[in-house]
Protein backbone atom coordinates (compact mmCIF):
# COMPACT_ATOMS: atom_id res chain seq x y z
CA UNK A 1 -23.68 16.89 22.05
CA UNK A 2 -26.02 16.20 25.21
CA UNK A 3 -29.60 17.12 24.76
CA UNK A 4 -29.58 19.76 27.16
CA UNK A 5 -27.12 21.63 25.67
CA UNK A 6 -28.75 21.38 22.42
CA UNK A 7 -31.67 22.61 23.69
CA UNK A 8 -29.95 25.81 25.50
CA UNK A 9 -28.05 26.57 21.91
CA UNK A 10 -31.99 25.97 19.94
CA UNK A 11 -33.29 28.65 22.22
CA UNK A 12 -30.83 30.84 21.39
CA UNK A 13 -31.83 30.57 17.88
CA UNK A 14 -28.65 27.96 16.74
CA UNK A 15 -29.60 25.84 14.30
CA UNK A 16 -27.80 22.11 15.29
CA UNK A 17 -26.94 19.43 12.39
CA UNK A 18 -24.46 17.43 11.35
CA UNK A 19 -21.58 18.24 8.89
CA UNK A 20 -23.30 16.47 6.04
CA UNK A 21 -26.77 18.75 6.96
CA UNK A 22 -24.07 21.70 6.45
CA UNK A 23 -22.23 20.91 3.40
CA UNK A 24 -25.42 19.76 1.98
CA UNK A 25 -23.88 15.81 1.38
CA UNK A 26 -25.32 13.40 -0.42
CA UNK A 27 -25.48 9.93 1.42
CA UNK A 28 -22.99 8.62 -0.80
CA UNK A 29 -20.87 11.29 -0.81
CA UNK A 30 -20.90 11.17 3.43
CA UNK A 31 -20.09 7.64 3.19
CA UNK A 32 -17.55 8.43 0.47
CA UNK A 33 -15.60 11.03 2.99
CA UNK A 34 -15.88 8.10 5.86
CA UNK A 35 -14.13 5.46 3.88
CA UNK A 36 -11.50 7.89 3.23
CA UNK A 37 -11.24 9.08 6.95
CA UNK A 38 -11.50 5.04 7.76
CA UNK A 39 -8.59 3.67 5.72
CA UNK A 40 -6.44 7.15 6.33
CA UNK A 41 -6.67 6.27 9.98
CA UNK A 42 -6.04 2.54 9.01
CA UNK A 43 -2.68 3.87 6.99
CA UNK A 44 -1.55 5.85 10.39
CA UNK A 45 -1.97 3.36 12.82
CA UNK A 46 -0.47 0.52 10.67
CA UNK A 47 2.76 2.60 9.89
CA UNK A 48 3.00 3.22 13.83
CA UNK A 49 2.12 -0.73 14.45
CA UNK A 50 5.66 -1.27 12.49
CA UNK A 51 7.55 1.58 13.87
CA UNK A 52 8.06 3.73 10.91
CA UNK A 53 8.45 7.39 10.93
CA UNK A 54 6.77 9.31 7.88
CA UNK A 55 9.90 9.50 6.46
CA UNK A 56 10.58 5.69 6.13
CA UNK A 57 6.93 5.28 5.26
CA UNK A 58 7.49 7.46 2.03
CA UNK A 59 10.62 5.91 0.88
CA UNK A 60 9.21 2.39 1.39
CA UNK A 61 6.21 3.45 -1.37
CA UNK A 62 8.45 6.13 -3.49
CA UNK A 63 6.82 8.92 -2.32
CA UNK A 64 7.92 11.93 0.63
CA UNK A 65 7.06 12.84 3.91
CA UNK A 66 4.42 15.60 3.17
CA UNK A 67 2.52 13.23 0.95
CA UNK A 68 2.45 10.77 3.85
CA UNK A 69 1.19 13.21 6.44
CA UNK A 70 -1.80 14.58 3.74
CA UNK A 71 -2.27 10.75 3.14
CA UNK A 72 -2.99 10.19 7.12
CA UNK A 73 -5.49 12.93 7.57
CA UNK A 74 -7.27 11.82 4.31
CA UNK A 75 -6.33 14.85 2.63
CA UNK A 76 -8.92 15.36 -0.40
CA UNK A 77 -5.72 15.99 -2.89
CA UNK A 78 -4.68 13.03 -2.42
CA UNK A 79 -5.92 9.84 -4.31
CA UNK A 80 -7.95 7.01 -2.46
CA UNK A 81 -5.93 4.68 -5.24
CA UNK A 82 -2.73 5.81 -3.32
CA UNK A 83 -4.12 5.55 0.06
CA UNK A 84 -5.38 2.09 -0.78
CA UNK A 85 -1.44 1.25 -2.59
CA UNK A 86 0.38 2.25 0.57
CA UNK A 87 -1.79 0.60 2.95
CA UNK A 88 -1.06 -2.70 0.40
CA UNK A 89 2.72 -1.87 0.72
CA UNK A 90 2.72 -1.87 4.48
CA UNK A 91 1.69 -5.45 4.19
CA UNK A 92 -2.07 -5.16 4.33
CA UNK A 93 -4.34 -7.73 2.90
CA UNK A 94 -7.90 -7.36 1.13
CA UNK A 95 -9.42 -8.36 4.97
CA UNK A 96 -7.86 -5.29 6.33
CA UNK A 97 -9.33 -3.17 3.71
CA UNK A 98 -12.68 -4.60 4.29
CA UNK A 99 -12.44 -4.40 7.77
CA UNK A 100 -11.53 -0.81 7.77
CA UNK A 101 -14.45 -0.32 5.03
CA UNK A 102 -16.99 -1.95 7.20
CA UNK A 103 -16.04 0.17 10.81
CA UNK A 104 -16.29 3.45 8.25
């Protein structure tokens, strides 16, 4: 958000923050949420680097189509250990993971 902007909605009365000011996050818990995001997006754009359609995707890891959306958005009912399995079965190494850790 510009500063101007910020300023007009302040005058108004807005308060302006972040999401983790809202939710009331803990530092860890904000950094938890942007790993997540981080390899989800990872998971995504790897499937689409090898041309797979969700489908594909969840018969290649035994799991189904729905689960592989929730998995790309970083859907909260879904495990990071299953996130972090699929990315593994899609050919990822420990590099990737890191490197996807570290732009979080």
């Amino acid at each position: 958000m510009d500063a101007e902007k910020r300023k007009r909605l302040e005058a108004k009365g807005w308060k302006v923050g972040s999401a983790d000011e809202f939710l009331g996050l803990a530092p860890e818990e904000a950094a938890y949420i942007e790993i997540r995001l981080a390899l989800a997006a990872r998971l995504r754009s790897r499937r689409q680097e090898q041309h797979l359609t969700q489908v594909e995707m969840a018969r290649r890891i035994g799991s189904s189509q729905s689960r592989v959306a929730k998995m790309e958005v970083g859907d909260p009912s879904v495990s990071l250990d299953l996130i972090v399995r699929s990315l593994l079965a899609l050919g990822a190494s420990s590099e990737d993971l890191a490197s996807a850790i570290r732009a979080a």
